[in-house]
N, C-alpha and C. Protein backbone atom coordinates (compact mmCIF):
# COMPACT_ATOMS: atom_id res chain seq x y z
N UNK A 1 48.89 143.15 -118.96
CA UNK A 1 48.45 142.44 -117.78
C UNK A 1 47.41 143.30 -117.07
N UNK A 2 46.03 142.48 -116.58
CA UNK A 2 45.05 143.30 -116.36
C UNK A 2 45.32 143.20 -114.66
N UNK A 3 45.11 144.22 -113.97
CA UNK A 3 45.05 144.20 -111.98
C UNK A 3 43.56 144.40 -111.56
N UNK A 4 43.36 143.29 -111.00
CA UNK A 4 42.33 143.28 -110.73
C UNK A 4 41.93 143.93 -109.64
N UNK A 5 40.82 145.38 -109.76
CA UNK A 5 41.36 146.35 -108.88
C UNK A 5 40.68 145.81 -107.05
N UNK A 6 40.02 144.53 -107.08
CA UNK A 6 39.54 143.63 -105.49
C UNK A 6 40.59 143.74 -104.92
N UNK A 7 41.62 143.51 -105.86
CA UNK A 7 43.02 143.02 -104.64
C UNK A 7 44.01 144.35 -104.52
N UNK A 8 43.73 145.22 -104.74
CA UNK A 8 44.10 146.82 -104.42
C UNK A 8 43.56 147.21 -102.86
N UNK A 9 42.14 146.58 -102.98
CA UNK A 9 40.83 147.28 -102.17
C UNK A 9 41.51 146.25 -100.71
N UNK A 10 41.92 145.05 -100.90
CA UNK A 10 41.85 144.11 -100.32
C UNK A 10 43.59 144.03 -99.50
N UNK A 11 44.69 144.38 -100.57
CA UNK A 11 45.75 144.42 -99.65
C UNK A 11 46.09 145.66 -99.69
N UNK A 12 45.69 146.85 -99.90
CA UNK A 12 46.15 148.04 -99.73
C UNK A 12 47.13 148.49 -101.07
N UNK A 13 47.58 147.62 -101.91
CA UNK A 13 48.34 147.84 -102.71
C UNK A 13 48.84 147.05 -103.65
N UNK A 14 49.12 147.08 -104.64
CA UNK A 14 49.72 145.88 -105.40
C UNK A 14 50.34 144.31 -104.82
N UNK A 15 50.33 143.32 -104.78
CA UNK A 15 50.45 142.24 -103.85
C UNK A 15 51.92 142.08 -103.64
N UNK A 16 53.03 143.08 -104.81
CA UNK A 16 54.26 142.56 -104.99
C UNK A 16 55.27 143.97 -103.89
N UNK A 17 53.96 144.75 -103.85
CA UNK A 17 54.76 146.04 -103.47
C UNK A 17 54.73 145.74 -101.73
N UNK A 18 55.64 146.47 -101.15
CA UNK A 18 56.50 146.15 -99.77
C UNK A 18 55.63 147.01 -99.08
N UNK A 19 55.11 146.57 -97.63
CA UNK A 19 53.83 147.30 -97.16
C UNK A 19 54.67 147.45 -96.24
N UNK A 20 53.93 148.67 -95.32
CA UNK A 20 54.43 149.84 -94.35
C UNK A 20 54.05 149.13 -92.93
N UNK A 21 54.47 150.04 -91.68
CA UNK A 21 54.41 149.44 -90.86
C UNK A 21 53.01 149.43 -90.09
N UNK A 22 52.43 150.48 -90.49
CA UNK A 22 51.10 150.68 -90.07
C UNK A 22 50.01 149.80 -90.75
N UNK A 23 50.35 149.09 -91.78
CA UNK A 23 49.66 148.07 -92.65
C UNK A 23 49.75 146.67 -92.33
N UNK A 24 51.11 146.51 -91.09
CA UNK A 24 51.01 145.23 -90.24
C UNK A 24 50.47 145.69 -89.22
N UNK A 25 50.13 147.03 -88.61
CA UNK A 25 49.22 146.93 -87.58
C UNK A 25 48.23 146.98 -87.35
N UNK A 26 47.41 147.33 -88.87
CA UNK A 26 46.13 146.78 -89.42
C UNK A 26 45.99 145.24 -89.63
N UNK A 27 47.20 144.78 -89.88
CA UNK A 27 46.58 142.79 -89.65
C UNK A 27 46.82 142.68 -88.75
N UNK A 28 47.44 142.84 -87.68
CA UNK A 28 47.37 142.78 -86.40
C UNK A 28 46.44 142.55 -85.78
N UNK A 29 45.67 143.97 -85.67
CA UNK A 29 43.93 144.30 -85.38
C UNK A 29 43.29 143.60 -85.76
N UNK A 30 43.54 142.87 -87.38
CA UNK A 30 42.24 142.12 -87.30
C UNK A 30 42.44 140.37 -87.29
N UNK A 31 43.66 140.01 -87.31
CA UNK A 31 44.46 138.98 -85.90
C UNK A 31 43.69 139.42 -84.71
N UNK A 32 43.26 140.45 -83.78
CA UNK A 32 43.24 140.52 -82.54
C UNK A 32 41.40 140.34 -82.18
N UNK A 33 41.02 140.82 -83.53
CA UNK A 33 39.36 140.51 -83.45
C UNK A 33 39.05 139.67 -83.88
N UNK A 34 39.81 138.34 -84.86
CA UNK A 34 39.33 137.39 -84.94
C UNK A 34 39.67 136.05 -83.81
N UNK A 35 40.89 136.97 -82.64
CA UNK A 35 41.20 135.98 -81.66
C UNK A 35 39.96 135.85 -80.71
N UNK A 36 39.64 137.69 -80.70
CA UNK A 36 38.47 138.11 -79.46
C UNK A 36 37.15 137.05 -79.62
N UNK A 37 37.07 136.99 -80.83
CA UNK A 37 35.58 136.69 -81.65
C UNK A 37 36.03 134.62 -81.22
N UNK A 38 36.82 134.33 -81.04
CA UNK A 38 37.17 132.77 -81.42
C UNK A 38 37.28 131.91 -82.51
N UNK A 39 37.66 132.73 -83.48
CA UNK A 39 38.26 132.01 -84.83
C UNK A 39 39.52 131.62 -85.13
N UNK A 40 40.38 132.48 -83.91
CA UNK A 40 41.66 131.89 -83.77
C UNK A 40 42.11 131.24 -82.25
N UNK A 41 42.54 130.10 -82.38
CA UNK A 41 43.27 129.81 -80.93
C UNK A 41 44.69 130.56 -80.70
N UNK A 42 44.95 130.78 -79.65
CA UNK A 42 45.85 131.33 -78.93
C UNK A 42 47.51 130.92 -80.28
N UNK A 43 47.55 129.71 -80.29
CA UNK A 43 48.55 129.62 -80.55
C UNK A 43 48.81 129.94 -82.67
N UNK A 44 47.56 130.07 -82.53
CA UNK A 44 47.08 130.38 -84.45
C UNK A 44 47.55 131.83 -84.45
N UNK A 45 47.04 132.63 -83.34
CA UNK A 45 46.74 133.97 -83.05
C UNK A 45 48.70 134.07 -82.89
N UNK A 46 49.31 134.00 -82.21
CA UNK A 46 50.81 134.11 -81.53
C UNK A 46 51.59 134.06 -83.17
N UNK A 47 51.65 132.45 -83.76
CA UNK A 47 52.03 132.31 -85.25
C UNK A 47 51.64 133.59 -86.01
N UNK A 48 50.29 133.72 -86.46
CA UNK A 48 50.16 134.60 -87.25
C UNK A 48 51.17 135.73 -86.85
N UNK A 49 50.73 136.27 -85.86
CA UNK A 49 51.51 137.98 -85.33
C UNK A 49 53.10 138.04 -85.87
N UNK A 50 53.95 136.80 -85.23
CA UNK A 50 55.21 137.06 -85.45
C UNK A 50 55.09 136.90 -87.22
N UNK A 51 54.59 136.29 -87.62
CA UNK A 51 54.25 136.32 -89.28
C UNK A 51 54.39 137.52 -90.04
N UNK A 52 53.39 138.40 -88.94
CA UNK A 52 52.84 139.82 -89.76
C UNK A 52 53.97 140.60 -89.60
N UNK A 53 54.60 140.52 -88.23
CA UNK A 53 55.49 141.61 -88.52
C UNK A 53 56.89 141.19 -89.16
N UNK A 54 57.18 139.66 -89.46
CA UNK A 54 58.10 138.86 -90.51
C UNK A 54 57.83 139.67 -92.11
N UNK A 55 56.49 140.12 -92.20
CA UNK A 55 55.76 139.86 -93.43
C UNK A 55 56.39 141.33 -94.04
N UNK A 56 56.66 141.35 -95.77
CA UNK A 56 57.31 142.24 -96.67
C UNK A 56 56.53 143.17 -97.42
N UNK A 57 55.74 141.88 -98.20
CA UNK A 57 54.42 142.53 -99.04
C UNK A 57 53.34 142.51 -98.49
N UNK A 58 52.24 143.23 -99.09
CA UNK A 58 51.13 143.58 -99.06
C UNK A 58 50.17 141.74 -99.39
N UNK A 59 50.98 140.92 -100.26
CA UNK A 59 50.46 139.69 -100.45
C UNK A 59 50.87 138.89 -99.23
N UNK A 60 51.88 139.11 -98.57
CA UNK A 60 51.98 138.04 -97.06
C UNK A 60 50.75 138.31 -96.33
N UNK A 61 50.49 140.09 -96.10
CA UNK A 61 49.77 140.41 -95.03
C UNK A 61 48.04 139.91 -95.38
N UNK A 62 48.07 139.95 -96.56
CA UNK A 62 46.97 138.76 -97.21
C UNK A 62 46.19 138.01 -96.86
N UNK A 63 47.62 136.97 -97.22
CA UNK A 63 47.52 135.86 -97.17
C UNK A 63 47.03 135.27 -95.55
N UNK A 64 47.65 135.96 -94.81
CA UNK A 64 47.95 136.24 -92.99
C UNK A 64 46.22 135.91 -92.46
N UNK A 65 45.36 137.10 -93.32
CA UNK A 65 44.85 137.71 -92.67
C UNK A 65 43.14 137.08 -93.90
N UNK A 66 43.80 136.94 -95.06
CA UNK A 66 42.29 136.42 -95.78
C UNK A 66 41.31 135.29 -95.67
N UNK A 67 41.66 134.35 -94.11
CA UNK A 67 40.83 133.63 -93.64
C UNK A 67 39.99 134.47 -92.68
N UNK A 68 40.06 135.86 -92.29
CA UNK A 68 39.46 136.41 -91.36
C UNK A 68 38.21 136.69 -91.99
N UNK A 69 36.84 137.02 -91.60
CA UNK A 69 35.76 138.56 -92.02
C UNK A 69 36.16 139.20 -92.16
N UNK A 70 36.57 139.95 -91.26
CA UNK A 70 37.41 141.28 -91.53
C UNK A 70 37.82 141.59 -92.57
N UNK A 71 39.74 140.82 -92.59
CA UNK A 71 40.03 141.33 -93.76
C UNK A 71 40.99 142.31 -93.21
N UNK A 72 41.88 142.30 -93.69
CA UNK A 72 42.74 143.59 -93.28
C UNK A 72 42.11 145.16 -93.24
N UNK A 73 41.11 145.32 -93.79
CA UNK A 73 40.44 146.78 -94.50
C UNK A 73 38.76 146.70 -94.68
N UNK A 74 38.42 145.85 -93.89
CA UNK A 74 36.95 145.24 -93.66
C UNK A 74 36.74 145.03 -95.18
N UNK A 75 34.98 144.58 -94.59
CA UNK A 75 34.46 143.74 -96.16
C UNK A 75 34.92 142.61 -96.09
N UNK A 76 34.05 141.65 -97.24
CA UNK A 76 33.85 140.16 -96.91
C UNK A 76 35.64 139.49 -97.15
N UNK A 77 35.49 138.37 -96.82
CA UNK A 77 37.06 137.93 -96.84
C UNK A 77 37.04 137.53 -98.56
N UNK A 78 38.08 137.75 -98.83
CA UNK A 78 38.76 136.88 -101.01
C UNK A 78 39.82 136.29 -100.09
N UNK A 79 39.58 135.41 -101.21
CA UNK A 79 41.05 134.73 -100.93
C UNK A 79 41.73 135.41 -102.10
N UNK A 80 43.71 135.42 -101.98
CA UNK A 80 44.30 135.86 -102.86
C UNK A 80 44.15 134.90 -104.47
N UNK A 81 44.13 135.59 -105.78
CA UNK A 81 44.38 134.28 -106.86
C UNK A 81 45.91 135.03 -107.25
N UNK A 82 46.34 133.73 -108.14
CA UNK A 82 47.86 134.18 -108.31
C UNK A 82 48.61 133.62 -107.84
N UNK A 83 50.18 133.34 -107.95
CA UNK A 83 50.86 132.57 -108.01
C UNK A 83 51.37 132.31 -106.00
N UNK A 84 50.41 133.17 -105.28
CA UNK A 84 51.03 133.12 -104.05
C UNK A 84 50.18 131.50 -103.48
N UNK A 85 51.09 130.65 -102.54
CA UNK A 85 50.47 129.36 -102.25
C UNK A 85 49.93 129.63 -101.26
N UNK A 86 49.04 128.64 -100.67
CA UNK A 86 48.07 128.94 -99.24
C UNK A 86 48.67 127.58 -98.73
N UNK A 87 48.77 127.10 -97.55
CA UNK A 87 48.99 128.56 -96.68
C UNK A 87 51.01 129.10 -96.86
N UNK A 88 50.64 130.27 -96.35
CA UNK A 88 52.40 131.12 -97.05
C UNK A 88 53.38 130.57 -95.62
N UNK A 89 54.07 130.22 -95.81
CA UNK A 89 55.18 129.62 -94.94
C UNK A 89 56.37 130.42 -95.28
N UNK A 90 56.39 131.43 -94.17
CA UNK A 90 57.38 132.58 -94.28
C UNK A 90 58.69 132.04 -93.83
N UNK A 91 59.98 132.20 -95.29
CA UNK A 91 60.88 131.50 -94.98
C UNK A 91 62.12 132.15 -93.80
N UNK A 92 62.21 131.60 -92.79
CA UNK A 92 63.13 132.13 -92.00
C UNK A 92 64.62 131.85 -92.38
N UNK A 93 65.09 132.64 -91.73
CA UNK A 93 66.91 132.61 -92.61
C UNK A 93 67.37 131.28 -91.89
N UNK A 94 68.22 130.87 -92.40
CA UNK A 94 69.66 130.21 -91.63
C UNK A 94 70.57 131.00 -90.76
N UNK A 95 70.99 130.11 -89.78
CA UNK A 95 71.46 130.55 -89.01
C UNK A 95 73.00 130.98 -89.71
N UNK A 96 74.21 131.69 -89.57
CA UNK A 96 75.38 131.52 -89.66
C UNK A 96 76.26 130.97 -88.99
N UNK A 97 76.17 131.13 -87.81
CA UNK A 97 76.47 129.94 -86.97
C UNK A 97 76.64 128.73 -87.65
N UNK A 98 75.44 128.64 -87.49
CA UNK A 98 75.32 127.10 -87.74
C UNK A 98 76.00 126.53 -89.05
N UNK A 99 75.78 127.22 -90.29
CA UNK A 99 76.62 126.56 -90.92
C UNK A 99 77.80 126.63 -91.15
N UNK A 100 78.80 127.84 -90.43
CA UNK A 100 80.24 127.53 -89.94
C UNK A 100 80.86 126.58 -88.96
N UNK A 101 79.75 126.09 -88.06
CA UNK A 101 80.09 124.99 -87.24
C UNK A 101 79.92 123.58 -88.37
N UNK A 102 79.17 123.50 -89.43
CA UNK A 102 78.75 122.29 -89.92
C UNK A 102 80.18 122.34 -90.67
N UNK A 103 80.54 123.17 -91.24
CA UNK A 103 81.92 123.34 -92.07
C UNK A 103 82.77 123.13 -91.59
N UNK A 104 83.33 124.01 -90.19
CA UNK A 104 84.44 123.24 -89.15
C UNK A 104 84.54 121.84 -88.98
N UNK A 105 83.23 121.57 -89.13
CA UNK A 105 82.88 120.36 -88.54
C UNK A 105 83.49 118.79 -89.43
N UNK A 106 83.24 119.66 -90.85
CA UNK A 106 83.59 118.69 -91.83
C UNK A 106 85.30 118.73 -92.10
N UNK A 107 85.29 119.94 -91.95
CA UNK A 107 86.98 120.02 -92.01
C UNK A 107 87.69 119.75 -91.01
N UNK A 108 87.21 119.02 -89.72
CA UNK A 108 87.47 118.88 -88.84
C UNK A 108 88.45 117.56 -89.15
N UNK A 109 88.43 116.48 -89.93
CA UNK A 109 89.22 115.72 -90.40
C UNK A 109 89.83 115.95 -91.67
N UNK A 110 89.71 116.87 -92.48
CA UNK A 110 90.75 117.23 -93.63
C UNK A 110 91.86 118.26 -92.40
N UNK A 111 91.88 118.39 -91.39
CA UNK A 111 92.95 120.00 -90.68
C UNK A 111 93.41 119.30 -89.87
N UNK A 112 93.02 117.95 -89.95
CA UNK A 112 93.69 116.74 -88.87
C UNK A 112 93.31 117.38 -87.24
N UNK A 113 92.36 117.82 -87.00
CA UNK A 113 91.78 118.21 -86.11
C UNK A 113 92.07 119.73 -85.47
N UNK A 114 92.41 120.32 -86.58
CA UNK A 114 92.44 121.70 -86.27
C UNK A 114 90.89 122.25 -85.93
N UNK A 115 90.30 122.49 -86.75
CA UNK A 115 88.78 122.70 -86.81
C UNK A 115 87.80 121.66 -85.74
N UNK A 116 88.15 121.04 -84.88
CA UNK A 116 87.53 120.51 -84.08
C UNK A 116 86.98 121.71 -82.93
N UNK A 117 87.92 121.96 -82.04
CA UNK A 117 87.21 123.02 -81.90
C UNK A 117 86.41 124.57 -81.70
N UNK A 118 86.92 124.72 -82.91
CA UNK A 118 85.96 125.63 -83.52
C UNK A 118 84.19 125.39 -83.88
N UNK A 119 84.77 124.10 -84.35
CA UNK A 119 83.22 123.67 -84.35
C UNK A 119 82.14 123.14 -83.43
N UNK A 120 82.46 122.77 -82.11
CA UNK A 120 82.61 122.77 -81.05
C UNK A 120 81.87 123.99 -80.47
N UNK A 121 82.71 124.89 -80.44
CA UNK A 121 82.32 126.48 -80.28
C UNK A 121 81.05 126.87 -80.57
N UNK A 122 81.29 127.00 -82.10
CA UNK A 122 80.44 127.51 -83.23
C UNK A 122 79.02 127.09 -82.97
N UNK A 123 79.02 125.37 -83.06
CA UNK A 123 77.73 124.67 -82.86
C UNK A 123 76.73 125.12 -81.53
N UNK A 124 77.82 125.37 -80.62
CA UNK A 124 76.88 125.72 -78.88
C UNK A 124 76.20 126.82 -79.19
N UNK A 125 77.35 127.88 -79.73
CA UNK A 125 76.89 129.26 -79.73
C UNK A 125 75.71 129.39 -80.93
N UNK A 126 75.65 128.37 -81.65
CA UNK A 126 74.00 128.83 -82.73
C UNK A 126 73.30 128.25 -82.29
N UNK A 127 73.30 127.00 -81.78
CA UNK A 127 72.08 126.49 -81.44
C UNK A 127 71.34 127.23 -80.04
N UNK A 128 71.87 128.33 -79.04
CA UNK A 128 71.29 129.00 -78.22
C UNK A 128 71.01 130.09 -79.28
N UNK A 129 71.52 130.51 -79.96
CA UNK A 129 71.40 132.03 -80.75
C UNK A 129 69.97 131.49 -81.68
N UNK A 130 70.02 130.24 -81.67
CA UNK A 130 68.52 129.82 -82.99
C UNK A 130 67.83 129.38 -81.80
N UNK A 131 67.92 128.81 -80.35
CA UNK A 131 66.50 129.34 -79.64
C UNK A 131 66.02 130.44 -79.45
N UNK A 132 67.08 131.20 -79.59
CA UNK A 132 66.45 132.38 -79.05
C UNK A 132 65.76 132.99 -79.97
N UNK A 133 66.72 133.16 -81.76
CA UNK A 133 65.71 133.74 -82.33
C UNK A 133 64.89 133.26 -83.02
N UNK A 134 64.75 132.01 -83.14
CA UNK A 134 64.20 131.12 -84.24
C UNK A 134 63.98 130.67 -85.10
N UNK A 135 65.70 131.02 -85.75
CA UNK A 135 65.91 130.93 -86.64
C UNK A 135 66.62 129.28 -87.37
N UNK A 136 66.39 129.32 -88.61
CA UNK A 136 66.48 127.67 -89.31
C UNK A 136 68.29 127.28 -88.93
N UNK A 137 68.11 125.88 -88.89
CA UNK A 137 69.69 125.83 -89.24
C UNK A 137 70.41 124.56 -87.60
N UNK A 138 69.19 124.18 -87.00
CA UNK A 138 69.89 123.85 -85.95
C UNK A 138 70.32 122.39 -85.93
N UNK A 139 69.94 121.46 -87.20
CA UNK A 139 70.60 120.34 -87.44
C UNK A 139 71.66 120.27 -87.71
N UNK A 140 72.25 121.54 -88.68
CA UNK A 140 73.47 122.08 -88.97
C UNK A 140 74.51 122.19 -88.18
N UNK A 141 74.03 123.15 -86.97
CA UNK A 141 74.74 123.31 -85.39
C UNK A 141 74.82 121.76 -84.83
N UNK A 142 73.90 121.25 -85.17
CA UNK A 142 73.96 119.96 -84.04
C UNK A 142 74.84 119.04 -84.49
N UNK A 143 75.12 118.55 -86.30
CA UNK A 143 76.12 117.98 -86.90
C UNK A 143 77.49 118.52 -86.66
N UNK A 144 77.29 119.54 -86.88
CA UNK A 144 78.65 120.45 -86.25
C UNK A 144 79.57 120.03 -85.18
N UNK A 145 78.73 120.06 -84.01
CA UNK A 145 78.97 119.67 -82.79
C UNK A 145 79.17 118.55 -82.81
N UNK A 146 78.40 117.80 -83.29
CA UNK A 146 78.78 115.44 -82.96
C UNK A 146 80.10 115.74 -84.50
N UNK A 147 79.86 116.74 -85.17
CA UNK A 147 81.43 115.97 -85.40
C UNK A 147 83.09 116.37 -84.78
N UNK A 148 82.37 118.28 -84.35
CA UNK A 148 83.41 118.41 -83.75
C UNK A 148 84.13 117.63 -82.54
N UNK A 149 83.09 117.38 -81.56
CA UNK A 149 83.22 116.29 -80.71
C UNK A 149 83.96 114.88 -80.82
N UNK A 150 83.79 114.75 -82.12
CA UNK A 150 83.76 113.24 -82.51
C UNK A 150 85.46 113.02 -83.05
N UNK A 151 85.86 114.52 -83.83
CA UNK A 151 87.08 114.47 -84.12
C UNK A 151 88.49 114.48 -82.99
N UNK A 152 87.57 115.75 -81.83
CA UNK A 152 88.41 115.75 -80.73
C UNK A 152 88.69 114.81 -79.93
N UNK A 153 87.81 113.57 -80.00
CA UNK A 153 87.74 112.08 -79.25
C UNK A 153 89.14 111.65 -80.07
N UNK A 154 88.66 111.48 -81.86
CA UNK A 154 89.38 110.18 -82.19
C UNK A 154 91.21 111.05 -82.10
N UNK A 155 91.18 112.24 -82.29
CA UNK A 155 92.60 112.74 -82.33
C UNK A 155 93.09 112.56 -80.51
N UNK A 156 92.07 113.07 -79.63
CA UNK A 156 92.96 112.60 -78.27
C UNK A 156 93.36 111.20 -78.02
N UNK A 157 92.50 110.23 -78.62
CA UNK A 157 92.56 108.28 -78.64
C UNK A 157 94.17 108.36 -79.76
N UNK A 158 94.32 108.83 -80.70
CA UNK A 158 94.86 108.95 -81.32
C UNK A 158 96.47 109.23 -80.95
N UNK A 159 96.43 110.63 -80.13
CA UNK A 159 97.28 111.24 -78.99
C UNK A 159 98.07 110.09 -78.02
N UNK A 160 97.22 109.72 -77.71
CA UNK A 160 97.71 108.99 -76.59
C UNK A 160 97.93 107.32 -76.90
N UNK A 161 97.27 107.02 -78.19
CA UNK A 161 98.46 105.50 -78.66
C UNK A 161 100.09 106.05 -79.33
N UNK A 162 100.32 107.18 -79.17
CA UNK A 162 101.26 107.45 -80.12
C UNK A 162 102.37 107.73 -78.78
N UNK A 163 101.21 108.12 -77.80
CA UNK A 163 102.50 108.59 -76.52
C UNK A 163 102.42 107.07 -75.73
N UNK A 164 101.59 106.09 -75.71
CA UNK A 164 101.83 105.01 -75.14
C UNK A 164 102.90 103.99 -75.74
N UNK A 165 102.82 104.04 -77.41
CA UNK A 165 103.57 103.37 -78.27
C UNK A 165 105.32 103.83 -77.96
N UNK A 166 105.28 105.06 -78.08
CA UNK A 166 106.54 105.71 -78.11
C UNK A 166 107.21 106.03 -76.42
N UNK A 167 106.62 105.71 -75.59
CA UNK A 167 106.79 105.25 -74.43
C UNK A 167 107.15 103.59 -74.18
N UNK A 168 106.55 103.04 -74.60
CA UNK A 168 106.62 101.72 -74.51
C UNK A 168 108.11 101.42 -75.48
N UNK A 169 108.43 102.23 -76.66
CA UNK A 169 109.51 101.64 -77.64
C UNK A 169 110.98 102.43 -77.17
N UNK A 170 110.62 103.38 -76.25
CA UNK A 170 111.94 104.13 -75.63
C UNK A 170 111.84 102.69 -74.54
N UNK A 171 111.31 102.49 -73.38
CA UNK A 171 111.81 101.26 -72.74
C UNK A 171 112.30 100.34 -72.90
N UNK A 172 112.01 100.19 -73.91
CA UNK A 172 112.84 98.88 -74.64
C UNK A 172 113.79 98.88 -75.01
N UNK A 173 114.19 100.33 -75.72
CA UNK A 173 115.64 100.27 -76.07
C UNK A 173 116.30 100.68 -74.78
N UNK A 174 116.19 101.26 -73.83
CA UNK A 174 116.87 101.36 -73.05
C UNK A 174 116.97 100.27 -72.19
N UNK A 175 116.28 99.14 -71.84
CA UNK A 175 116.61 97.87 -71.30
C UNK A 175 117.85 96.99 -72.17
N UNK A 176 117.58 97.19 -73.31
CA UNK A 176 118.51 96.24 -74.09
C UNK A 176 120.23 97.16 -73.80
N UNK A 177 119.98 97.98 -73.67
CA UNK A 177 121.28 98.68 -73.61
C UNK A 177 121.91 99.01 -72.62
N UNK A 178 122.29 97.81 -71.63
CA UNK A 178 122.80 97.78 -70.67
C UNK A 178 124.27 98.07 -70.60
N UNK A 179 124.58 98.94 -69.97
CA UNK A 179 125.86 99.21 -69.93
C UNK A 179 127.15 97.81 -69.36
N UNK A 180 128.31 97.57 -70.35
CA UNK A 180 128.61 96.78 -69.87
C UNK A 180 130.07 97.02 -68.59
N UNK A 181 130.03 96.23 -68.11
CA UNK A 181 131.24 96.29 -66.72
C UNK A 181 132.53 96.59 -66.95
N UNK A 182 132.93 96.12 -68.37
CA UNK A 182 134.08 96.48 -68.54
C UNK A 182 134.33 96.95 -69.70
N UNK A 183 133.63 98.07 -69.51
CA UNK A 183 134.02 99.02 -70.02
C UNK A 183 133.73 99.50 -71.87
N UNK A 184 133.88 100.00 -72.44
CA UNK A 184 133.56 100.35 -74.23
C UNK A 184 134.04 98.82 -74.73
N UNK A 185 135.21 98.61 -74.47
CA UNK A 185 135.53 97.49 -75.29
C UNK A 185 135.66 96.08 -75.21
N UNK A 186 134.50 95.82 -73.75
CA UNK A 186 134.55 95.00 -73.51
C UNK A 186 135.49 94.13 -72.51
N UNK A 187 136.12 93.45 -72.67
CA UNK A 187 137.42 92.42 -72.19
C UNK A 187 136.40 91.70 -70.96
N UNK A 188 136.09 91.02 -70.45
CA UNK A 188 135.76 90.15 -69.21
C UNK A 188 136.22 88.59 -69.78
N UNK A 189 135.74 87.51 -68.69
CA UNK A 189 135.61 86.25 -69.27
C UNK A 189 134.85 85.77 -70.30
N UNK A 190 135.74 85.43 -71.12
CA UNK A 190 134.66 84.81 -72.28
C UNK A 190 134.88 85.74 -73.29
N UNK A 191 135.02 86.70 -73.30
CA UNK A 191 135.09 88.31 -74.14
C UNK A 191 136.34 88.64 -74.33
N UNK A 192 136.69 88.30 -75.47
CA UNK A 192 138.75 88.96 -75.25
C UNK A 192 138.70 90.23 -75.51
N UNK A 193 137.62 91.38 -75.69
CA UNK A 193 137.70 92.21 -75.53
C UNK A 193 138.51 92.97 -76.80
N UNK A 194 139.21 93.58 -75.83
CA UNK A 194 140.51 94.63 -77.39
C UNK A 194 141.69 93.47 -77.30
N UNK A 195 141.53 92.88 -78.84
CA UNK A 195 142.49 91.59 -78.37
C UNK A 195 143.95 92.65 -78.33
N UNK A 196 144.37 93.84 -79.24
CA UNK A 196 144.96 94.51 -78.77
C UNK A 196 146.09 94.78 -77.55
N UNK A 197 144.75 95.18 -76.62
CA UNK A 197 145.19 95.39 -75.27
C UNK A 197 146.17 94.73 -73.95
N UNK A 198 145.92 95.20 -73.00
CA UNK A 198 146.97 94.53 -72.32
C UNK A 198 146.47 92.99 -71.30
């Protein structure tokens, strides 16, 4: 396999090898002169940055930076060739959160509502933890939540036909079971009672 030595000159190093920190603060710089100059808007300029310092290899910081003049290392801009795609969409993690709330969430009716809320929990606490860091995963948190929610509804609806039912079926037997006047074995008019007796 031949290396074509442009893209040495161009990312500082092999495209696969893991670049240093001073090599994102060279795309940085020239992020910051192509903002000065007006080739980037504000919000192109903001994306890129958190990018660069997201960025692993020497081919992210590249990719980042090979629409500039500049160039990470001056000289005219290349674009990268090779299997890297344009434009690079740096994959951000999943949250964990989030997909322990989506799991509670589902098991939230196999635990007969044990896992309700947990997931509940789980879902609040990632979906602030993925504003804050911005990280993937918040449909996950949000399913989480409408089901934890959703289980704790149908088990309290649930709860309470079982205490209305079983309320309602103790009254009843205790109406029918009127104590009678005379006594265990009966005897009044009409009733001979303990024919037995006296």
């Amino acid at each position: 396999m031949t290396v074509d030595p442009m893209l040495y000159d161009r990312f500082g190093g092999p495209p696969g090898v893991r670049a240093a920190d001073t090599d994102r603060e060279r795309a940085v710089d020239v992020l910051k002169a192509g903002f000065a100059e007006g080739r980037l808007t504000k919000g192109e300029y903001d994306d890129r940055v958190s990018r660069v310092y997201a960025a692993r290899t020497y081919a992210e910081l590249g990719l980042l930076t090979s629409d500039l003049p500049a160039g990470p290392y001056g000289g005219p801009a290349q674009y990268p060739a090779g299997p890297y795609p344009w434009p690079v969409a740096v994959q951000q993690r999943v949250n964990g959160l989030a997909v322990a709330s989506l799991v509670c969430g589902i098991g939230t009716f196999l635990s007969f509502g044990v896992a309700a809320i947990p997931a509940v929990i789980l879902g609040h606490t990632a979906r602030s933890s993925i504003r804050r860091t911005g990280e993937r995963g918040d449909g996950m948190a949000l399913t989480g939540l409408i089901l934890g929610w959703a289980g704790i509804a149908l088990f309290a609806v649930l709860a309470t036909l079982v205490i209305v039912v079983a309320s309602h079926t103790g009254h009843a037997v205790v109406e029918n079971a009127k104590p009678n006047p005379f006594g265990p074995f009966g005897g009044g008019p009409g009733n001979p009672g303990n024919p037995g007796g006296p």
